[in-house]
PDB file of N, CA and C in Angstrom:
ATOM      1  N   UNK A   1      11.237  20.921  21.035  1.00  0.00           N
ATOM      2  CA  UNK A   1      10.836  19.637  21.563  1.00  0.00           C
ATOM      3  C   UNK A   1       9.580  19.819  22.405  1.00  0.00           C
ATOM      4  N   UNK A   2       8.543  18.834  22.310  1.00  0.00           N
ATOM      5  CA  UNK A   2       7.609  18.879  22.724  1.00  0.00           C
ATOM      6  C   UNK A   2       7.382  17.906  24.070  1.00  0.00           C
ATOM      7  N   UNK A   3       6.617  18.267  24.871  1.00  0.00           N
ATOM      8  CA  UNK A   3       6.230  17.019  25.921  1.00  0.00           C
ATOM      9  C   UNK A   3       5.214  15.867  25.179  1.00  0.00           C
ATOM     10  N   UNK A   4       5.733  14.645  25.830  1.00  0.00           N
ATOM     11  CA  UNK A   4       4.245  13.837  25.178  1.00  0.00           C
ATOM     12  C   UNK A   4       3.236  14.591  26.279  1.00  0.00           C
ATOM     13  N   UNK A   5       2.959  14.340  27.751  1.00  0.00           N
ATOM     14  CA  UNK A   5       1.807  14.929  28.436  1.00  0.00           C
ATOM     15  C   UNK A   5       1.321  16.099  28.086  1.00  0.00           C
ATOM     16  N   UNK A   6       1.729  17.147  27.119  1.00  0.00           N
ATOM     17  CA  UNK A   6       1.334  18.394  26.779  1.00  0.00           C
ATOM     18  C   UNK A   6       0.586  17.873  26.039  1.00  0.00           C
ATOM     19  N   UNK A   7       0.973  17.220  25.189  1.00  0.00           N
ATOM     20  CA  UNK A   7      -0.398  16.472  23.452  1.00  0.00           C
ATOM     21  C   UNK A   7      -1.609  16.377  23.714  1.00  0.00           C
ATOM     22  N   UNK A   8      -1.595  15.757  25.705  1.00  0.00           N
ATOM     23  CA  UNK A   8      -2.748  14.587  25.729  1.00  0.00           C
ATOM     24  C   UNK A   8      -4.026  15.687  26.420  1.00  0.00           C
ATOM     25  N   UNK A   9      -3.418  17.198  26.673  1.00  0.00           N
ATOM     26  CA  UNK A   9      -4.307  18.148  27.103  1.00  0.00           C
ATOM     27  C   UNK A   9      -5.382  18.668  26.099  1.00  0.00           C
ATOM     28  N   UNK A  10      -6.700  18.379  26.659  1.00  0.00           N
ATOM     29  CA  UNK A  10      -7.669  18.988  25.961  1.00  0.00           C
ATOM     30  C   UNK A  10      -7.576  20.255  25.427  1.00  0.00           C
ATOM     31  N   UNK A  11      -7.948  20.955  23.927  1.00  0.00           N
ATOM     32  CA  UNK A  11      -7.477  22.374  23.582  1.00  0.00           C
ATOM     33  C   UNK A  11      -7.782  23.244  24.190  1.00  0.00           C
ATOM     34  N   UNK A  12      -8.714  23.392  24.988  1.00  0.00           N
ATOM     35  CA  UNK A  12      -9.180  24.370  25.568  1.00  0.00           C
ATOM     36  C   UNK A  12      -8.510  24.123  26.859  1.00  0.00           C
ATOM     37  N   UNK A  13      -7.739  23.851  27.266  1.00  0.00           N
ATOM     38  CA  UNK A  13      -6.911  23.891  28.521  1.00  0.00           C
ATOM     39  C   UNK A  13      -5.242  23.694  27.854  1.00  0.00           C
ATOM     40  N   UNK A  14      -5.099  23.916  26.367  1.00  0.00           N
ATOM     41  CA  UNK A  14      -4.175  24.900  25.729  1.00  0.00           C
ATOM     42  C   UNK A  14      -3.952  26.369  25.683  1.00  0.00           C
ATOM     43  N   UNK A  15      -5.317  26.766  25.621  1.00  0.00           N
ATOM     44  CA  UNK A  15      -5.390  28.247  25.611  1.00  0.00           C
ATOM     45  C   UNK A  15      -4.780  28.956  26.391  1.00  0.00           C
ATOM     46  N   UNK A  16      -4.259  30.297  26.439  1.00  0.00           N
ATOM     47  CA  UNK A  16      -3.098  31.189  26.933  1.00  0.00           C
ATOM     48  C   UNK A  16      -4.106  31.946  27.582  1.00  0.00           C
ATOM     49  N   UNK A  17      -5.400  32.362  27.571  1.00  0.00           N
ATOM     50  CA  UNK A  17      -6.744  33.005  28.319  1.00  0.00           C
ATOM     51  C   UNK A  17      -7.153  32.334  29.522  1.00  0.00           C
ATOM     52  N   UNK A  18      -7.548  30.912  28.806  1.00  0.00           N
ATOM     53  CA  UNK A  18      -8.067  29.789  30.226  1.00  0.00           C
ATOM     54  C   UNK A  18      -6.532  29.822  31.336  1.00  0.00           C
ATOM     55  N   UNK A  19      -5.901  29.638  31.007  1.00  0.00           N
ATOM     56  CA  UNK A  19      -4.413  29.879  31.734  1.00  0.00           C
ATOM     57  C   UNK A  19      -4.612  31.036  32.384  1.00  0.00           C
ATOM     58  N   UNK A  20      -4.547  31.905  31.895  1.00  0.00           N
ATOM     59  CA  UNK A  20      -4.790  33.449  32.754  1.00  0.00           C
ATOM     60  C   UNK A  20      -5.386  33.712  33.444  1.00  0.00           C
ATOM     61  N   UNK A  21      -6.815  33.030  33.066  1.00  0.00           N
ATOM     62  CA  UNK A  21      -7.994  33.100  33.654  1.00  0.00           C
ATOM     63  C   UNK A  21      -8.314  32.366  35.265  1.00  0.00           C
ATOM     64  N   UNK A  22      -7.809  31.282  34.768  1.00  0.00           N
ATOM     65  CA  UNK A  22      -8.010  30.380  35.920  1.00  0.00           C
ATOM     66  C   UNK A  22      -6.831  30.678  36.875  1.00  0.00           C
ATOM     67  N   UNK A  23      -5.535  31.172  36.719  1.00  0.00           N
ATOM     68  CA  UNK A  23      -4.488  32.001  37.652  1.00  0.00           C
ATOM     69  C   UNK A  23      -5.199  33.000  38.190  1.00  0.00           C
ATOM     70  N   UNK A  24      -5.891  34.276  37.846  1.00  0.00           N
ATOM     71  CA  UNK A  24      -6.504  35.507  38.113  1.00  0.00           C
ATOM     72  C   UNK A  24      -7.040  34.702  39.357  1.00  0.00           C
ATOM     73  N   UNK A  25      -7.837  34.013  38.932  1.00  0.00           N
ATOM     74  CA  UNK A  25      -8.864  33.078  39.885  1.00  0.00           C
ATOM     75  C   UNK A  25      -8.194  32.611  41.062  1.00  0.00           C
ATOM     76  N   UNK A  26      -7.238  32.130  41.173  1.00  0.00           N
ATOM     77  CA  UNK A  26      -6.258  31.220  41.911  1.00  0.00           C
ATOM     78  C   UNK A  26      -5.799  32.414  42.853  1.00  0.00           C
ATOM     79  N   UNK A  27      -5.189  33.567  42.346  1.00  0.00           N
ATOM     80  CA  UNK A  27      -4.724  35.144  43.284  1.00  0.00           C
ATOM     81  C   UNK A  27      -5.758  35.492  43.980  1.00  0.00           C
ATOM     82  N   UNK A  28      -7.125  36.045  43.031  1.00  0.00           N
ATOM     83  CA  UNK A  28      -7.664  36.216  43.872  1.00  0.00           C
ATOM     84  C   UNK A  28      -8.090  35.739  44.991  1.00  0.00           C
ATOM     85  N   UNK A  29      -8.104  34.525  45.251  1.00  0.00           N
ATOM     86  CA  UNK A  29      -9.073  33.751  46.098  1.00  0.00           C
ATOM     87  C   UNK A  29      -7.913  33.433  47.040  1.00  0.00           C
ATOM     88  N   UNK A  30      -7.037  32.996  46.847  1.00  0.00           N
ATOM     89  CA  UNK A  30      -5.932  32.957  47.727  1.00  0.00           C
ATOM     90  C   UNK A  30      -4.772  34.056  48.284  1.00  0.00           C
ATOM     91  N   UNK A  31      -4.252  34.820  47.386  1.00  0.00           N
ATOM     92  CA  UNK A  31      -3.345  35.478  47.848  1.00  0.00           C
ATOM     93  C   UNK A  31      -3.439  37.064  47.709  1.00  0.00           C
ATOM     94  N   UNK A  32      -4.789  37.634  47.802  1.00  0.00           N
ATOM     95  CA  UNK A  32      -5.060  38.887  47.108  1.00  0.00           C
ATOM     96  C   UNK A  32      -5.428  39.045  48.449  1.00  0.00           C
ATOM     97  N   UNK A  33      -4.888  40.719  48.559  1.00  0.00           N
ATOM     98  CA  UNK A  33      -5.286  40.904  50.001  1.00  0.00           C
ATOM     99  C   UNK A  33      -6.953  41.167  50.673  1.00  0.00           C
ATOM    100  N   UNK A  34      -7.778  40.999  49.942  1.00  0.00           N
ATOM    101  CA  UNK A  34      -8.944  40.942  50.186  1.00  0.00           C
ATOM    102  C   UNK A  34      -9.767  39.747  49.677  1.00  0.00           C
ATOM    103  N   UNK A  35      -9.056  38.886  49.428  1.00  0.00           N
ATOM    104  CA  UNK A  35      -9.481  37.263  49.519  1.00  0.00           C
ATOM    105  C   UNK A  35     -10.598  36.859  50.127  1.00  0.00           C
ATOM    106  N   UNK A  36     -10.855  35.323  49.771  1.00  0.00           N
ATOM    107  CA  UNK A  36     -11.912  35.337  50.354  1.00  0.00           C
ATOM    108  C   UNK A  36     -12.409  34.736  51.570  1.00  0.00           C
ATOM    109  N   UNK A  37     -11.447  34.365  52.220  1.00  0.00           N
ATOM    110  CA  UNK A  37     -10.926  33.988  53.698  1.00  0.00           C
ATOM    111  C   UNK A  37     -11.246  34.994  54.305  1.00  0.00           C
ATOM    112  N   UNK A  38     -10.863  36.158  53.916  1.00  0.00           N
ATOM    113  CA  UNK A  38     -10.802  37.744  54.860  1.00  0.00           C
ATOM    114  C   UNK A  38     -12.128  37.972  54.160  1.00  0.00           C
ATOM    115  N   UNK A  39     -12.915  37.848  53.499  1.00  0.00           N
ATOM    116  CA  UNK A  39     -14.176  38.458  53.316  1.00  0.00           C
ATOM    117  C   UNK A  39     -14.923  37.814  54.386  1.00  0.00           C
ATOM    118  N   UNK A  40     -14.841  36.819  54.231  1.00  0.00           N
ATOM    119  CA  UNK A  40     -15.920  35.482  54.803  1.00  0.00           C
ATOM    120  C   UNK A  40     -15.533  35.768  56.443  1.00  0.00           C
ATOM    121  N   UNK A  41     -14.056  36.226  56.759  1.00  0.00           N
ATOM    122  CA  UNK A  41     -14.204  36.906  58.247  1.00  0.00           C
ATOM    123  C   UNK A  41     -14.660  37.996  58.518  1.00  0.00           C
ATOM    124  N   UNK A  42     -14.834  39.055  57.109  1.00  0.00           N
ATOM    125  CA  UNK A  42     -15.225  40.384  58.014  1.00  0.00           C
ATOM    126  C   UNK A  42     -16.857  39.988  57.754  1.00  0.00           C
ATOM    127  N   UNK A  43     -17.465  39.462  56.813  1.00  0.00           N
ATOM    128  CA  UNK A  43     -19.394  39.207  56.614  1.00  0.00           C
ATOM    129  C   UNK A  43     -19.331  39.239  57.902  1.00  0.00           C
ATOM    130  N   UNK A  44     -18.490  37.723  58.770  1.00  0.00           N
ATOM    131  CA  UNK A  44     -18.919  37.003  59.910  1.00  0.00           C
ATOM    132  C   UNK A  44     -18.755  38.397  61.154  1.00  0.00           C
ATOM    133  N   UNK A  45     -17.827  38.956  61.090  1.00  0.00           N
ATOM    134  CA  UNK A  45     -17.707  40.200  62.491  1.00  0.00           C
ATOM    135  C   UNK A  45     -18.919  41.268  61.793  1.00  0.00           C
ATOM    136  N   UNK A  46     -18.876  41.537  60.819  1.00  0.00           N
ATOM    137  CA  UNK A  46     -19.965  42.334  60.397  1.00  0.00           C
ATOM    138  C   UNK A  46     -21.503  42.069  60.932  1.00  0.00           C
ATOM    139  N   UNK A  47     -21.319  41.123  60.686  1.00  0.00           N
ATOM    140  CA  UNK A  47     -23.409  40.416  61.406  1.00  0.00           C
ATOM    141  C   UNK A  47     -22.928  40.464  62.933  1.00  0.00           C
ATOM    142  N   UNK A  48     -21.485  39.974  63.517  1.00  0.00           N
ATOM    143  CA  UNK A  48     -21.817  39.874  65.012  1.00  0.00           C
ATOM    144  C   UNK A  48     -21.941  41.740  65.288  1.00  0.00           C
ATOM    145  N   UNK A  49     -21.420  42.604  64.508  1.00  0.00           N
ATOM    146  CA  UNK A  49     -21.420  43.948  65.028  1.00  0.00           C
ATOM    147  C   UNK A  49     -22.896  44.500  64.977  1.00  0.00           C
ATOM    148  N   UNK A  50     -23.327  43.843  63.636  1.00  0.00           N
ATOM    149  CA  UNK A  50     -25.102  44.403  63.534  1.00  0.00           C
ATOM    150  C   UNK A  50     -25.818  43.583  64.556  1.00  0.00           C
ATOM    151  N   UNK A  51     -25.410  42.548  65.101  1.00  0.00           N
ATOM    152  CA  UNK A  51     -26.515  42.014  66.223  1.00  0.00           C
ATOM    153  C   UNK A  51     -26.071  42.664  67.601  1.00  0.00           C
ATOM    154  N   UNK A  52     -24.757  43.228  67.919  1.00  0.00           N
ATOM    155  CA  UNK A  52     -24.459  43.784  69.276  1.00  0.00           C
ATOM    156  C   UNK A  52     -25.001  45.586  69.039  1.00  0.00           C
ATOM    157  N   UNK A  53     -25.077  45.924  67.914  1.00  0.00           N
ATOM    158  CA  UNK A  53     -25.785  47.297  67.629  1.00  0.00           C
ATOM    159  C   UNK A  53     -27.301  47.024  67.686  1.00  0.00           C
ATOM    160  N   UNK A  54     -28.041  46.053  67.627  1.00  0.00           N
ATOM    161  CA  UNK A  54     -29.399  46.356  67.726  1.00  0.00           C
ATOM    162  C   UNK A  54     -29.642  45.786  69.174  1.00  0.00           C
ATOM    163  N   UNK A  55     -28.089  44.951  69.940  1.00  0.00           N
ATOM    164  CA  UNK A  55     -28.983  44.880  71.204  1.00  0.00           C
ATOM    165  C   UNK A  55     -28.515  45.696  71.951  1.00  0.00           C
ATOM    166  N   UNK A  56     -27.844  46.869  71.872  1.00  0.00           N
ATOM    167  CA  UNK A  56     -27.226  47.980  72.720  1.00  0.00           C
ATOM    168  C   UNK A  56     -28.170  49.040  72.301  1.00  0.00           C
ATOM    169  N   UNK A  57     -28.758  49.100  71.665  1.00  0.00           N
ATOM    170  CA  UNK A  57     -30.247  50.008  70.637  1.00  0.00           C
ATOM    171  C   UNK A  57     -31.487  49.813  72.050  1.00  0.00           C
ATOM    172  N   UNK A  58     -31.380  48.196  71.863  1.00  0.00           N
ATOM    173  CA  UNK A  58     -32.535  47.838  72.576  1.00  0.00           C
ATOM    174  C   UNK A  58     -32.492  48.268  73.845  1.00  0.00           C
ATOM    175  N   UNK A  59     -31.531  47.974  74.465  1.00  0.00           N
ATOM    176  CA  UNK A  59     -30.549  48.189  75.888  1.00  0.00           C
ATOM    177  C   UNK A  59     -31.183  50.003  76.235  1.00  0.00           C
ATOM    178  N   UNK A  60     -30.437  50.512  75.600  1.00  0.00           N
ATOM    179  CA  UNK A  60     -30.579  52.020  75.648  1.00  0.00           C
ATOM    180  C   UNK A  60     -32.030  52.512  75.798  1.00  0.00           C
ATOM    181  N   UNK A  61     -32.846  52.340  74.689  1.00  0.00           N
ATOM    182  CA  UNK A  61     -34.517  52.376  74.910  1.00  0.00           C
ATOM    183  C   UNK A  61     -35.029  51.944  76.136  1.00  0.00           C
ATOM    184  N   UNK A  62     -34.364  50.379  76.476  1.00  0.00           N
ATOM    185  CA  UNK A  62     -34.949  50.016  78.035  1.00  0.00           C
ATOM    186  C   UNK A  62     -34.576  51.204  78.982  1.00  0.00           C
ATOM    187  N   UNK A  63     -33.165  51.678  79.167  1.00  0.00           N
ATOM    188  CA  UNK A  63     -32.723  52.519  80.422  1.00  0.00           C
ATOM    189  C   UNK A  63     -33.109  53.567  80.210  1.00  0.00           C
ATOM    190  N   UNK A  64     -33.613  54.303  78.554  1.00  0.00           N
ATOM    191  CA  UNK A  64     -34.421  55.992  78.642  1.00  0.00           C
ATOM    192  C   UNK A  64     -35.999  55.739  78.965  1.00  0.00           C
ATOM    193  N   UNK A  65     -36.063  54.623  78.962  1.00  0.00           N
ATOM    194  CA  UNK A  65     -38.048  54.682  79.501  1.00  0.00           C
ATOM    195  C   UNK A  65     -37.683  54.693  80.811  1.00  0.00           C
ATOM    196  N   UNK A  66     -36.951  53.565  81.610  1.00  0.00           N
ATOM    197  CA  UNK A  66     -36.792  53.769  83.006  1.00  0.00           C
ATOM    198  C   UNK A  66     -36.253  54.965  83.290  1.00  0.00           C
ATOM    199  N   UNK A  67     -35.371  55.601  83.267  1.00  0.00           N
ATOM    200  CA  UNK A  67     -35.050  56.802  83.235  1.00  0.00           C
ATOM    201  C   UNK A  67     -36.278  57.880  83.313  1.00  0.00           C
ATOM    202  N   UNK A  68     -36.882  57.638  81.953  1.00  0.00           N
ATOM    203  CA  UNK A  68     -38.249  58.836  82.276  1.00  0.00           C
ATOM    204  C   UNK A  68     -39.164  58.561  83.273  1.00  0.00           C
ATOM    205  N   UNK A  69     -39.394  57.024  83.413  1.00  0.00           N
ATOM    206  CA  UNK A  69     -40.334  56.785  84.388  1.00  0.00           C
ATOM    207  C   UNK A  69     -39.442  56.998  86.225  1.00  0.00           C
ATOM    208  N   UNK A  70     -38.409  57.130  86.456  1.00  0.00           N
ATOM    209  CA  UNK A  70     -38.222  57.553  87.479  1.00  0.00           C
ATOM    210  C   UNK A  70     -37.777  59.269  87.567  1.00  0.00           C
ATOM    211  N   UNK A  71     -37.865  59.708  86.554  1.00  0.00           N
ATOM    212  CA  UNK A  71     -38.095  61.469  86.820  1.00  0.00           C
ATOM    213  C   UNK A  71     -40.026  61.911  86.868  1.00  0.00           C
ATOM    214  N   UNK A  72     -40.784  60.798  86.166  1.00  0.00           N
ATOM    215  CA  UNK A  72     -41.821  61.332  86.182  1.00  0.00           C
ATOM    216  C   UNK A  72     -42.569  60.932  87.271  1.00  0.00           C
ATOM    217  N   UNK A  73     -42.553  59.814  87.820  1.00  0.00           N
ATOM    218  CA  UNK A  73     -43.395  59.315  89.127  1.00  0.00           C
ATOM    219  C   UNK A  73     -42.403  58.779  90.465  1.00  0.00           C
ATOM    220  N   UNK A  74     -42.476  59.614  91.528  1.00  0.00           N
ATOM    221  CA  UNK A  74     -42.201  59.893  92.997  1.00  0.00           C
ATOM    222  C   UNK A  74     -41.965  58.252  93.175  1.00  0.00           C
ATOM    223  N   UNK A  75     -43.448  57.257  93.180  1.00  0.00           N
ATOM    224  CA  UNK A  75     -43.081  56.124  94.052  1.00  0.00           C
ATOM    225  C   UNK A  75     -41.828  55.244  93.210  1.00  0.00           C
ATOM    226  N   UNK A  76     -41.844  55.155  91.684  1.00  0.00           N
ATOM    227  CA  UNK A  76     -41.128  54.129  91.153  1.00  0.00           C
ATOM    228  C   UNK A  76     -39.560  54.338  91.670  1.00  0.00           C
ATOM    229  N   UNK A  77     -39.556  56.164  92.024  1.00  0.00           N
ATOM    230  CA  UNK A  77     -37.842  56.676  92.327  1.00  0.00           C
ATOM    231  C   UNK A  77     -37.735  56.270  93.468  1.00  0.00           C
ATOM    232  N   UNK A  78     -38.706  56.381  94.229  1.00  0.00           N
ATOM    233  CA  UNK A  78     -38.644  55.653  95.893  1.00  0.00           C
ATOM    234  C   UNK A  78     -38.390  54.325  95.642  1.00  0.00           C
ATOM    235  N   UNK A  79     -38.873  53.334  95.044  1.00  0.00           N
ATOM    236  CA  UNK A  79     -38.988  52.030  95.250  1.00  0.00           C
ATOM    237  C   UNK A  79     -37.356  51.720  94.090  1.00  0.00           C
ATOM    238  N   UNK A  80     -37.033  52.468  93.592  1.00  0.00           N
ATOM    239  CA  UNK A  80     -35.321  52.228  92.833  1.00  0.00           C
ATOM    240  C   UNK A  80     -34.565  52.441  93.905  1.00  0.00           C
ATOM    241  N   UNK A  81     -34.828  53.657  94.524  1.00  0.00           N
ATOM    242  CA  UNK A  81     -33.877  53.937  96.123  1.00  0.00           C
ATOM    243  C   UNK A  81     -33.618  52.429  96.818  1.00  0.00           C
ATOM    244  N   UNK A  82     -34.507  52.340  97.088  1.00  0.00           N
ATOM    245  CA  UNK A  82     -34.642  51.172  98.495  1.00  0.00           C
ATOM    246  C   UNK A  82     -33.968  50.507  97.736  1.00  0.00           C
ATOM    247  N   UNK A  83     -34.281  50.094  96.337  1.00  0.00           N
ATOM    248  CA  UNK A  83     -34.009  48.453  95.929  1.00  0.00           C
ATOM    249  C   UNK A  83     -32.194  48.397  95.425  1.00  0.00           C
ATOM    250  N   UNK A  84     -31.722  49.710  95.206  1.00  0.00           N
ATOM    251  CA  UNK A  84     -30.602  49.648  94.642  1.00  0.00           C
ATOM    252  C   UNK A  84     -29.646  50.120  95.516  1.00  0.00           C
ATOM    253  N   UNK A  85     -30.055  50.893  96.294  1.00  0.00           N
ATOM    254  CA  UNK A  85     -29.139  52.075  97.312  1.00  0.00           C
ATOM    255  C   UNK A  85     -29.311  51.271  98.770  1.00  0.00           C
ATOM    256  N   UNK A  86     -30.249  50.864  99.140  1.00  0.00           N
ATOM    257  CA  UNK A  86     -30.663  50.491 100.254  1.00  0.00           C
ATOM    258  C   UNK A  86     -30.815  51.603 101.208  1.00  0.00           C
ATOM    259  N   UNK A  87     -31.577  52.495 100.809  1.00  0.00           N
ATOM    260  CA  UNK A  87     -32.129  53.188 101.333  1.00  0.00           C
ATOM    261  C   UNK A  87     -33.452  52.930 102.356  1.00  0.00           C
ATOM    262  N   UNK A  88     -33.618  54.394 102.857  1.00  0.00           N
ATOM    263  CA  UNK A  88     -34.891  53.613 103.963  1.00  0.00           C
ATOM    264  C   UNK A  88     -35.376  55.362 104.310  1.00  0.00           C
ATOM    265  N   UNK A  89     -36.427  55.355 105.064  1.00  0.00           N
ATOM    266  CA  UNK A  89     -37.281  56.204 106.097  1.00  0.00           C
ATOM    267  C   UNK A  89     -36.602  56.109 107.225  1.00  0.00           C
ATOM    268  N   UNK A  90     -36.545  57.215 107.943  1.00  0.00           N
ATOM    269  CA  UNK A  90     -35.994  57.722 109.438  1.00  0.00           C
ATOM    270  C   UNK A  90     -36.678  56.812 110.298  1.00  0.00           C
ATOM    271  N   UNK A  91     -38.080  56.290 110.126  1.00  0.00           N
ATOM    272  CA  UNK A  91     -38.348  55.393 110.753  1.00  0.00           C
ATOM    273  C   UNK A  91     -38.598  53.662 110.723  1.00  0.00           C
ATOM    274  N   UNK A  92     -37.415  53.746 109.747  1.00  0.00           N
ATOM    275  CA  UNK A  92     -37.450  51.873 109.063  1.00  0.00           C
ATOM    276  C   UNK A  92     -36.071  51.571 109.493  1.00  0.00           C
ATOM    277  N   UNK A  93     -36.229  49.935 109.697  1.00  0.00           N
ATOM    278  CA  UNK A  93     -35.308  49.156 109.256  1.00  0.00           C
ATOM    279  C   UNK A  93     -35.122  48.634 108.621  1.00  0.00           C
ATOM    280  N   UNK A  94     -33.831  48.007 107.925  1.00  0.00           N
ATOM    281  CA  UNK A  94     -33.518  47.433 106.669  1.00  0.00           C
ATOM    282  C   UNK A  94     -33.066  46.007 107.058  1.00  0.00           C
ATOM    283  N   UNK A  95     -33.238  44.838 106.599  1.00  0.00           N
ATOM    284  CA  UNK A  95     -32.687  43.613 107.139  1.00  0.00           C
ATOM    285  C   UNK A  95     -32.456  43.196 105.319  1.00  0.00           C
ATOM    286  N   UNK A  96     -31.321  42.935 105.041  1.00  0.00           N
ATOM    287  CA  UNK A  96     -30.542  42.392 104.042  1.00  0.00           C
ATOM    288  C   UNK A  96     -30.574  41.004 104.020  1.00  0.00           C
ATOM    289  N   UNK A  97     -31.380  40.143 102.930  1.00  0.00           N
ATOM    290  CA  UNK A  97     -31.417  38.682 103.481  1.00  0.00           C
ATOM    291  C   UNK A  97     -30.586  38.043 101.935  1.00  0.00           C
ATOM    292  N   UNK A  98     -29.397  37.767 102.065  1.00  0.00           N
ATOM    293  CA  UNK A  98     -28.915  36.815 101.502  1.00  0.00           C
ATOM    294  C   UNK A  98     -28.527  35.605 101.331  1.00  0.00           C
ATOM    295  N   UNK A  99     -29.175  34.951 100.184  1.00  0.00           N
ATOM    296  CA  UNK A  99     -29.172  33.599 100.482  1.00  0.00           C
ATOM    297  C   UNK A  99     -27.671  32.790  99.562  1.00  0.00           C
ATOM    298  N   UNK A 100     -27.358  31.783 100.280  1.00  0.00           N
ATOM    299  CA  UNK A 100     -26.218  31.019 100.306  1.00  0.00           C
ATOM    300  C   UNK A 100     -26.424  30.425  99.386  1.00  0.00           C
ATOM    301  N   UNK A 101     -25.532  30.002  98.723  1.00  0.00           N
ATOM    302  CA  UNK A 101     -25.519  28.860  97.411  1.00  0.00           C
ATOM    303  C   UNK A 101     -24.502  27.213  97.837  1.00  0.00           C
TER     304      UNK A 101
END
């Protein structure tokens, strides 16, 4: 016994291939463990990892130039002292001025 709604299907959506085919399709994209939900999340962490690697790249280059430039010249290491340490001369004072918000 036949269905009438089976008759009224175009032949090519009879075929036992297009059936297969378009299932394969249906797994993959939905229930295959590398789907494309989980692709489309790792592209997306993938670009945020390549943009936090070229600005920790950048980062690093900034702190080895400063770095060289305070082993190679006396005043810039003096003037990092004061500004970070609060350092001073035996004969200075330091007045700390912070302003209120």
């Amino acid at each position: 016994m036949r269905f009438p709604s089976f008759d009224r299907l175009p032949s090519w959506m009879k075929n036992r291939y297009v059936i297969i085919t378009f299932l394969f399709i249906v797994w993959l994209v939905f229930f295959d463990s590398n789907n494309l939900i989980v692709q489309s999340r790792q592209m997306h962490e993938l670009k945020q990892l390549r943009h936090d690697k070229a600005y920790y790249q950048k980062k690093i280059a900034d702190d080895t130039r400063k770095l060289k430039e305070l082993e190679t010249d006396k005043k810039s290491l003096e003037k990092f002292a004061r500004e970070q340490y609060l350092m001073k001369r035996d004969n200075e004072d330091i007045f700390v001025i912070v302003e209120e918000k």
